[in-house]
N, C-alpha and C. Protein backbone atom coordinates (compact mmCIF):
# COMPACT_ATOMS: atom_id res chain seq x y z
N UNK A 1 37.53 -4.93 6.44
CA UNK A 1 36.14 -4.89 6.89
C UNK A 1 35.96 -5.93 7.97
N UNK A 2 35.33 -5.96 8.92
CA UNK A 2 35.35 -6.39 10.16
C UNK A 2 33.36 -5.80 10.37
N UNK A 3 32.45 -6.70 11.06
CA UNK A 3 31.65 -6.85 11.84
C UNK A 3 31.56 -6.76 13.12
N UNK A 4 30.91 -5.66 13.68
CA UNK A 4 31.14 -5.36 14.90
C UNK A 4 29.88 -6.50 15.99
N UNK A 5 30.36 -7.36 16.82
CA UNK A 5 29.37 -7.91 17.47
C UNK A 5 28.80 -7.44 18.74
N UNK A 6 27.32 -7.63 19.00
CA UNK A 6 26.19 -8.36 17.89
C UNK A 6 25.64 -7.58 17.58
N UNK A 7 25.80 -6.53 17.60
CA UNK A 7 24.56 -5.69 16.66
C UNK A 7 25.32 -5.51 14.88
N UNK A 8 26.17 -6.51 14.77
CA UNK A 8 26.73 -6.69 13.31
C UNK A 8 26.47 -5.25 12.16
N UNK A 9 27.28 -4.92 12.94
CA UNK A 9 27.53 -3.12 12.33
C UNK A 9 29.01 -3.42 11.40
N UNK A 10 29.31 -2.61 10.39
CA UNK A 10 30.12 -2.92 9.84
C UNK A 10 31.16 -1.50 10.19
N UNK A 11 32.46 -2.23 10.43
CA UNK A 11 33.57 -1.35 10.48
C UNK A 11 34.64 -1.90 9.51
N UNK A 12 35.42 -0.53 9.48
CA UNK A 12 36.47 -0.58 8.69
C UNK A 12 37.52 -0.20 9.48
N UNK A 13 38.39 -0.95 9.28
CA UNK A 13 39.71 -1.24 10.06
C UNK A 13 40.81 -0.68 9.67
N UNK A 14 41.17 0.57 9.72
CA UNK A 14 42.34 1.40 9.49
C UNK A 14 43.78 1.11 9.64
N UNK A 15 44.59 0.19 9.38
CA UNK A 15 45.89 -0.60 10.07
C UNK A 15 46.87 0.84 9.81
N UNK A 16 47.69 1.10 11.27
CA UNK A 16 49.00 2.03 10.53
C UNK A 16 49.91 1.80 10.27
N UNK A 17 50.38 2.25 9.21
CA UNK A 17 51.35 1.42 8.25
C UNK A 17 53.10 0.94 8.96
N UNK A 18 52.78 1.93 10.09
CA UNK A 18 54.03 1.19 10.97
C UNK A 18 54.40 1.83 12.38
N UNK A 19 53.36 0.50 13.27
CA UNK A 19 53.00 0.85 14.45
C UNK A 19 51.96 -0.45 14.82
N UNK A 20 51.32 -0.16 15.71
CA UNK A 20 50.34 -1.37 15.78
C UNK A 20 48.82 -0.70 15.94
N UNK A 21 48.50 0.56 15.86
CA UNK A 21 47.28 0.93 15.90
C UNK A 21 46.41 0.89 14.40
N UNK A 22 45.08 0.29 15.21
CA UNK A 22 43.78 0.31 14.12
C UNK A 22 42.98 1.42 14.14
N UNK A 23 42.32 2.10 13.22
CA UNK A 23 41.48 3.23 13.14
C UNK A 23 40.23 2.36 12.80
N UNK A 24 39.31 2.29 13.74
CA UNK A 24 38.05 1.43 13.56
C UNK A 24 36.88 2.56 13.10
N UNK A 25 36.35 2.69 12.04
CA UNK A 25 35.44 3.59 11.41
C UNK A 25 34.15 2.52 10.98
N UNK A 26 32.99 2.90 12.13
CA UNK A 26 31.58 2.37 11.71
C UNK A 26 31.62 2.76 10.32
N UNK A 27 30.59 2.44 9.60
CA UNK A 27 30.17 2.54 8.25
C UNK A 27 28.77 1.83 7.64
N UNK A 28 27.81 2.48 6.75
CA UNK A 28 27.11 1.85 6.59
C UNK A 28 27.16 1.00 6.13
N UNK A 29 25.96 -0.05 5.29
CA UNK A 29 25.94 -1.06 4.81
C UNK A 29 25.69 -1.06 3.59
N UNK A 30 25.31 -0.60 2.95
CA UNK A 30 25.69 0.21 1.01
C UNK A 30 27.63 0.51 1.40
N UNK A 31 27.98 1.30 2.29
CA UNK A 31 29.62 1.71 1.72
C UNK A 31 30.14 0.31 2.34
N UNK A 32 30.02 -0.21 3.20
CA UNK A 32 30.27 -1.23 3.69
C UNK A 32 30.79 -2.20 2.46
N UNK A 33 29.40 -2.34 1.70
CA UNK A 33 29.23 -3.54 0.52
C UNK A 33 30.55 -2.79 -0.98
N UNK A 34 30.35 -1.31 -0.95
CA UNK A 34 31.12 -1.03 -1.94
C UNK A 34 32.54 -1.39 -1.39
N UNK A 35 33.01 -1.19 0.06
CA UNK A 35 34.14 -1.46 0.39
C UNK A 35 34.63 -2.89 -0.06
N UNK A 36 33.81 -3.59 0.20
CA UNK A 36 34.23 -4.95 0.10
C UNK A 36 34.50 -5.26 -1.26
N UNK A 37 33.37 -4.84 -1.92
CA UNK A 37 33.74 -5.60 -3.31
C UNK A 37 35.16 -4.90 -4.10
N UNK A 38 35.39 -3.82 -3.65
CA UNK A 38 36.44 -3.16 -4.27
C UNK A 38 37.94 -3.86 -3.70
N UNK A 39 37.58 -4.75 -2.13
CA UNK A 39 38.69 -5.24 -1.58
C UNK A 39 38.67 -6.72 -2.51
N UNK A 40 37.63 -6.65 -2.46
CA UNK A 40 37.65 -8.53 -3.42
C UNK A 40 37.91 -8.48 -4.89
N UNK A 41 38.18 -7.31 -5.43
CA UNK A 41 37.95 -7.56 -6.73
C UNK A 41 36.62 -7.36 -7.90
N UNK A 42 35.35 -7.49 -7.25
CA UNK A 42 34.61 -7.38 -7.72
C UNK A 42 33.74 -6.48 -9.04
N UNK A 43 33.88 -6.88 -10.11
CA UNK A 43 33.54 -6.09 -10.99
C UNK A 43 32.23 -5.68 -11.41
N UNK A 44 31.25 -4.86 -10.70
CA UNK A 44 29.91 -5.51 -11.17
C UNK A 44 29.27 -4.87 -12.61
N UNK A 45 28.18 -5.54 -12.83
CA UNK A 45 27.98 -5.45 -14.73
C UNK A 45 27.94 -4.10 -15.07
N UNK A 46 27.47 -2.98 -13.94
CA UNK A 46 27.09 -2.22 -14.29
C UNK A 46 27.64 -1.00 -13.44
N UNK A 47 28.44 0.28 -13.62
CA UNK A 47 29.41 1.26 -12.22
C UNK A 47 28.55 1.36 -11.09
N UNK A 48 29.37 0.67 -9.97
CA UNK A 48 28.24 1.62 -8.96
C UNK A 48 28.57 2.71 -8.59
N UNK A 49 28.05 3.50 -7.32
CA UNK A 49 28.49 4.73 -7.16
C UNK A 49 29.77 5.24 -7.10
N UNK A 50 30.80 4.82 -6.66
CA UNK A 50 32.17 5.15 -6.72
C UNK A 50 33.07 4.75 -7.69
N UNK A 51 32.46 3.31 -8.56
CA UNK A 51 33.05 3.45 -9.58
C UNK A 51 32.71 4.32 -10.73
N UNK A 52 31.78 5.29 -10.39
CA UNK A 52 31.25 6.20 -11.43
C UNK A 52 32.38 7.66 -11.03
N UNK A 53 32.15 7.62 -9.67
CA UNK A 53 32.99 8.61 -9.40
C UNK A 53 34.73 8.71 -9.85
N UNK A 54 35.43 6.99 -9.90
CA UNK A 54 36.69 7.00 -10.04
C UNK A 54 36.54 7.42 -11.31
N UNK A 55 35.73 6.81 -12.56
CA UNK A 55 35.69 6.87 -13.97
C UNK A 55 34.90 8.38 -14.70
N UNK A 56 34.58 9.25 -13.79
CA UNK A 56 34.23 10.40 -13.68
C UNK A 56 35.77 11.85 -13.46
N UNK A 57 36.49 11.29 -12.62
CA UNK A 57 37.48 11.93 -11.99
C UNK A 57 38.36 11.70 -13.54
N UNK A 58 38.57 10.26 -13.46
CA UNK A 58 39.33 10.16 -15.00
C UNK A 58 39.34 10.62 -16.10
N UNK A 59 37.66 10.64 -16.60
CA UNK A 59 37.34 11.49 -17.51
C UNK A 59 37.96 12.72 -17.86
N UNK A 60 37.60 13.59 -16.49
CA UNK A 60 38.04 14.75 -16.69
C UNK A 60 39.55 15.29 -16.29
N UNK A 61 40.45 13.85 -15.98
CA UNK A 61 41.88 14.15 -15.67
C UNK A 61 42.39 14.55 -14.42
N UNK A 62 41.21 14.81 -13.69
CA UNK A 62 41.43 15.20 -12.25
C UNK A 62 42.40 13.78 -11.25
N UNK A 63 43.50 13.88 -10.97
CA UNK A 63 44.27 13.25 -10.15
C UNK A 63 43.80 13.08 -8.55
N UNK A 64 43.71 11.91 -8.01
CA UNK A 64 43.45 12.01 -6.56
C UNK A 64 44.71 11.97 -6.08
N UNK A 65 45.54 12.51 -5.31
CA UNK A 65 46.67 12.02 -4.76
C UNK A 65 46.61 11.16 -3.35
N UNK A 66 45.49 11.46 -2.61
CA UNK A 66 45.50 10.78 -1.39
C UNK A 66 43.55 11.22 -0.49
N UNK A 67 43.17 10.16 0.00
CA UNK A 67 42.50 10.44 1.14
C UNK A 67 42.49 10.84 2.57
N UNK A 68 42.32 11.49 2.95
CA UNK A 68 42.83 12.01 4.40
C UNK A 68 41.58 11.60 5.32
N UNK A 69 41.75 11.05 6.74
CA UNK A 69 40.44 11.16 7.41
C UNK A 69 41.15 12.46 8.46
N UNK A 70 40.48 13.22 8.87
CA UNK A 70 41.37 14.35 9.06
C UNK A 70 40.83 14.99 10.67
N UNK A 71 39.24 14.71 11.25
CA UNK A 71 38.84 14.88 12.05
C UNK A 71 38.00 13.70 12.90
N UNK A 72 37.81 13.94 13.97
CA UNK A 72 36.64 12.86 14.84
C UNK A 72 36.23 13.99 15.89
N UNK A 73 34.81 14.33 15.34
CA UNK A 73 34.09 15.20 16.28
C UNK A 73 33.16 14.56 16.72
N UNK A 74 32.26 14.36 18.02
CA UNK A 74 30.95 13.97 18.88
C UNK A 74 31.13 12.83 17.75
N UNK A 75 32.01 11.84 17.96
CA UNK A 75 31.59 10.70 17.44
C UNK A 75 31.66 9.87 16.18
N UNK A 76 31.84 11.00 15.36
CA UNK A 76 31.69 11.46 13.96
C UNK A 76 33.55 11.59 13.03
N UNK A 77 33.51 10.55 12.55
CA UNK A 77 34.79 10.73 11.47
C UNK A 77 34.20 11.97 10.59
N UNK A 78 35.43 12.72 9.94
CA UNK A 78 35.59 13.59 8.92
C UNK A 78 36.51 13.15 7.63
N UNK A 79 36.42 13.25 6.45
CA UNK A 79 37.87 13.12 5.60
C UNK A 79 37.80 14.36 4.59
N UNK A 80 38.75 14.28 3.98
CA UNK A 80 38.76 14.88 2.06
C UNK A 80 39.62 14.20 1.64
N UNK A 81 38.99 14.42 -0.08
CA UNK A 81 40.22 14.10 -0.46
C UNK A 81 40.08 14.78 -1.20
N UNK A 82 42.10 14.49 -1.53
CA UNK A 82 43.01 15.77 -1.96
C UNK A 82 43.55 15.62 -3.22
N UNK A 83 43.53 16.01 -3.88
CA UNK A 83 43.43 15.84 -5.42
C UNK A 83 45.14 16.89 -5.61
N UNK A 84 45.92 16.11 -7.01
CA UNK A 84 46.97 16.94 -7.35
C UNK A 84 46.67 18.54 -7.33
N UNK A 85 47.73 19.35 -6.93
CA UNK A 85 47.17 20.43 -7.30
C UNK A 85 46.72 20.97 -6.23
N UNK A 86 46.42 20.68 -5.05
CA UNK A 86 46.17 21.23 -3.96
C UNK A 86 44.61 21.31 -3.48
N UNK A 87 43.75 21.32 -4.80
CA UNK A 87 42.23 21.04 -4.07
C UNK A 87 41.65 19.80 -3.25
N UNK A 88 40.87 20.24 -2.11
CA UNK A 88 40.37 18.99 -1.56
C UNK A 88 38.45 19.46 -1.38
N UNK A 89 37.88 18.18 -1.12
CA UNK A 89 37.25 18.31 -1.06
C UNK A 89 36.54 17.37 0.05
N UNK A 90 35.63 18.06 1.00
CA UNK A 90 35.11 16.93 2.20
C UNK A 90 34.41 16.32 1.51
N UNK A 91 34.36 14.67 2.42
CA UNK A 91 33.97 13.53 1.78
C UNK A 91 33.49 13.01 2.89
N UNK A 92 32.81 11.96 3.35
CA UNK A 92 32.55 10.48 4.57
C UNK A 92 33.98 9.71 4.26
N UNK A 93 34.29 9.48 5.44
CA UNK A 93 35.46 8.32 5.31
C UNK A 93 34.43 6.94 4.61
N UNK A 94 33.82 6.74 4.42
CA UNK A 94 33.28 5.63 4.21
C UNK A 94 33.69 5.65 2.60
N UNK A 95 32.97 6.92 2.01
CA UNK A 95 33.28 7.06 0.99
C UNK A 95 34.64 7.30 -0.06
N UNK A 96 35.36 7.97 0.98
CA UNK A 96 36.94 8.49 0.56
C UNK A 96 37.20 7.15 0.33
N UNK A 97 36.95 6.20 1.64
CA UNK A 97 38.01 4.71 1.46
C UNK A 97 37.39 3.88 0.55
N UNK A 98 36.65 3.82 0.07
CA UNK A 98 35.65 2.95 -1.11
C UNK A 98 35.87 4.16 -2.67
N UNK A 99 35.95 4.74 -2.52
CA UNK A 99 37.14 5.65 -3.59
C UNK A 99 38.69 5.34 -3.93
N UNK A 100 39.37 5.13 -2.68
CA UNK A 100 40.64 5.24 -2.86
C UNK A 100 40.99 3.62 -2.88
N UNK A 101 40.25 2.85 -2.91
CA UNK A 101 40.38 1.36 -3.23
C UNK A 101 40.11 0.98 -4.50
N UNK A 102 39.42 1.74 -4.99
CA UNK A 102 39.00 1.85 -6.53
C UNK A 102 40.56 1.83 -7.53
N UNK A 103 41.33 3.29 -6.86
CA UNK A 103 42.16 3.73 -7.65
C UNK A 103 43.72 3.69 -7.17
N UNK A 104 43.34 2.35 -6.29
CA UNK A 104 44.89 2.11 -5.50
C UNK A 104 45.33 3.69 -4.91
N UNK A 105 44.55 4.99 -4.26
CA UNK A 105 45.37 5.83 -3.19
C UNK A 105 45.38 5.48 -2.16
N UNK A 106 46.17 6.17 -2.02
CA UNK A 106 46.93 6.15 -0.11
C UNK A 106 45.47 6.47 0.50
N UNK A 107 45.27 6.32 1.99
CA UNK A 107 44.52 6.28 2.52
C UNK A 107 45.49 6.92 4.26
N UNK A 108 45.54 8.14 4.18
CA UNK A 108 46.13 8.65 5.46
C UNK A 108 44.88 8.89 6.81
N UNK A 109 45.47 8.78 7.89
CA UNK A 109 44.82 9.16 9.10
C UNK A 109 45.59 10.04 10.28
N UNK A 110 44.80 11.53 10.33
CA UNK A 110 45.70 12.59 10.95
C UNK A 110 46.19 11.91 12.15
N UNK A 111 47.57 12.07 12.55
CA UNK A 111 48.36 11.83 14.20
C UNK A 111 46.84 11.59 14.49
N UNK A 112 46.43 12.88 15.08
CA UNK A 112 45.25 13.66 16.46
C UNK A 112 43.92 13.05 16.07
N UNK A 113 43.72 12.19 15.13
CA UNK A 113 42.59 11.11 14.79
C UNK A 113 43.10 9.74 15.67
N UNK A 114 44.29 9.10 15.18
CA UNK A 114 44.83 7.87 15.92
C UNK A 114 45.19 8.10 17.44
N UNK A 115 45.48 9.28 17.64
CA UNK A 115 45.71 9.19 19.22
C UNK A 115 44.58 9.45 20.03
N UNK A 116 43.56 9.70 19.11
CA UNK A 116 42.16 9.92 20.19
C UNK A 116 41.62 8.54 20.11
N UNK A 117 41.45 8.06 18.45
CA UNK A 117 40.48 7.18 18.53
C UNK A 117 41.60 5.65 18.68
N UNK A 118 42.93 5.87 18.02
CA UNK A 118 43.01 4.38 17.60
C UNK A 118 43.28 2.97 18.43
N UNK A 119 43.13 1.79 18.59
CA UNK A 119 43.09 0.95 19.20
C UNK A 119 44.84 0.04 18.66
N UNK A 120 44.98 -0.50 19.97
CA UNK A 120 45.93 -1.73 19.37
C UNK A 120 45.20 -3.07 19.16
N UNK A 121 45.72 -3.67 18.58
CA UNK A 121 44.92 -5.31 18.65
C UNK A 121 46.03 -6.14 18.76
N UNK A 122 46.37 -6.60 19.39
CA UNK A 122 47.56 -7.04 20.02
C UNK A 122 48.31 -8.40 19.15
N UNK A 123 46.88 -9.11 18.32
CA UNK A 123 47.95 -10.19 17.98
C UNK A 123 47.31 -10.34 16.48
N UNK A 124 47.39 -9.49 15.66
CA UNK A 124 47.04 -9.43 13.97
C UNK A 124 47.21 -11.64 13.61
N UNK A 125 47.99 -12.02 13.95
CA UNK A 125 47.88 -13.06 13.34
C UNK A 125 46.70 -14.24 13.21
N UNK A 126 45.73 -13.93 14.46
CA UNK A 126 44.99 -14.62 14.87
C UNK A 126 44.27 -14.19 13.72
N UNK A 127 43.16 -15.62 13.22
CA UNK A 127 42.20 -16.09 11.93
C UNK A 127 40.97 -14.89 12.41
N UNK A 128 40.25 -14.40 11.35
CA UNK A 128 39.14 -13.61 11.78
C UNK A 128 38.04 -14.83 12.06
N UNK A 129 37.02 -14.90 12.98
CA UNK A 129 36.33 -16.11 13.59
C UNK A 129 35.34 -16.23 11.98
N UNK A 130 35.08 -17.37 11.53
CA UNK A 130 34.56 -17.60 10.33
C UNK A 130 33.18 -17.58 10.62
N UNK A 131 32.94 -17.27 11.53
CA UNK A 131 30.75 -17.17 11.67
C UNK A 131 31.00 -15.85 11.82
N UNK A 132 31.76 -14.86 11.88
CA UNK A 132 31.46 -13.10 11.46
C UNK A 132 31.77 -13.32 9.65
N UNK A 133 32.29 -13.83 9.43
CA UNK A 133 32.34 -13.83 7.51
C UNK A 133 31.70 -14.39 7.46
N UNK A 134 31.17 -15.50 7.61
CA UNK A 134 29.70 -16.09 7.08
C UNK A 134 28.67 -15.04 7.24
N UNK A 135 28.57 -14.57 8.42
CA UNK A 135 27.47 -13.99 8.69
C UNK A 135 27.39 -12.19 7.67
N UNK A 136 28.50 -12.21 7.35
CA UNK A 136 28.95 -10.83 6.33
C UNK A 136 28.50 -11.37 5.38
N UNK A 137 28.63 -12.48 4.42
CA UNK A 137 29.01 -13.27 3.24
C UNK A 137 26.68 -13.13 3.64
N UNK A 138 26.58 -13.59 4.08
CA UNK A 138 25.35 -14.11 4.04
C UNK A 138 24.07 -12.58 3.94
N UNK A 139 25.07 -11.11 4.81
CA UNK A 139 24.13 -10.45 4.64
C UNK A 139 24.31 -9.57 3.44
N UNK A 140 25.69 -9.73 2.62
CA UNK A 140 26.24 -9.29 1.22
C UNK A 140 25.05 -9.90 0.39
N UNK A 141 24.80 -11.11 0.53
CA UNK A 141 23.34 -12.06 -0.64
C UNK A 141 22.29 -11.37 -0.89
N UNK A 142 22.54 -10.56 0.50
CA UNK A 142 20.11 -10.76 0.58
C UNK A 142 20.27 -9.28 0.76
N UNK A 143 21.32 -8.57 1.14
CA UNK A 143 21.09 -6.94 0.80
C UNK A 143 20.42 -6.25 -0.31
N UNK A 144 19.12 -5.34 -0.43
CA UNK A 144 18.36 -4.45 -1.22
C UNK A 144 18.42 -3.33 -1.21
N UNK A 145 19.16 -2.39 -2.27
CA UNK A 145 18.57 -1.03 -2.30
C UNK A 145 17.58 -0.46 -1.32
N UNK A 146 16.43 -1.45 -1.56
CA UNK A 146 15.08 -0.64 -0.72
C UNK A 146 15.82 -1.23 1.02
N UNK A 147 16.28 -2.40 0.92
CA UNK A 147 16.91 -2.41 2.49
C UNK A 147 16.87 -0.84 3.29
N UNK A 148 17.26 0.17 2.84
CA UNK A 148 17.88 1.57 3.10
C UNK A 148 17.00 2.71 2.92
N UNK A 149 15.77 2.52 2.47
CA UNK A 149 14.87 2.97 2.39
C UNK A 149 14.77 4.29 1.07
N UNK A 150 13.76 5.08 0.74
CA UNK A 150 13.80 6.28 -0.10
C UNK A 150 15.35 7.16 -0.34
N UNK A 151 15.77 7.27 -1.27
CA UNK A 151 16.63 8.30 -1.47
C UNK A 151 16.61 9.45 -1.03
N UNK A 152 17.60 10.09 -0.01
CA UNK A 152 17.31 11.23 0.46
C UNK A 152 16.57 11.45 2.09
N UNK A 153 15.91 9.97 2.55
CA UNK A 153 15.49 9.87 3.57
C UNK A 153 16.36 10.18 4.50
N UNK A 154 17.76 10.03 4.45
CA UNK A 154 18.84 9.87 5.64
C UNK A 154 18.93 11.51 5.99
């Protein structure tokens, strides 16, 4: 997760697993927050939405084998995911990847996605600047449900 500056939009940073391109996917700030906490560990008291979904899938035995982001149309990521067995089902990359962090899956990105969209970043080693994590860390605190307005408004 990465903050896009300054209009501090949250992206998610796609690394390929061997190569040097990033798949940078905006995202809101609800999947944003589920992303993170699922990268940190975070257990909260009560499932949120995707951990209802991983412990939902389980229930009923359904296997994920992998997330795919599979298109980028006018702007717009596409994914599914693909469950043992051959069914898939479309999803938001936002959501596939805040799913598949839940349940340790793979997280694939088609060739013809990375060669349109993906970026190099030339020197991974460099520190992420600590006033974009503060400034993440700080809007993780004070984030509200109602932040996002009525259910269904979007």
């Amino acid at each position: 997760m990465r903050m896009e500056m300054p209009s501090n939009t949250p992206i998610v940073l796609l690394r390929e697993t061997e190569g040097e391109r990033y798949l940078p996917i905006w995202v809101g700030a609800v999947e944003a927050t589920a992303i993170a906490y699922a990268q940190q560990g975070v257990v909260p008291p009560r499932p949120l939405t995707h951990d209802l979904m991983r412990d939902l899938l389980e229930a009923l035995g359904a296997r994920v084998s992998q997330v795919r982001i599979t298109a980028l149309e006018d702007g717009v990521f596409y994914a599914v995911i693909a469950f043992e067995g051959g069914l898939e089902v479309q999803a938001r990359p936002s959501d596939a990847i805040a799913l598949a962090l839940r349940g340790e899956i793979p997280i694939v990105g088609a060739e013809a996605v990375l060669d349109e969209a993906g970026i190099e970043i030339p020197d991974e080693s460099e520190p992420v600047e600590e006033d974009q994590v503060e400034k993440f860390r700080e809007f993780l605190d004070q984030v509200t449900p109602e932040d996002f307005g009525e259910p269904g408004s979007s």
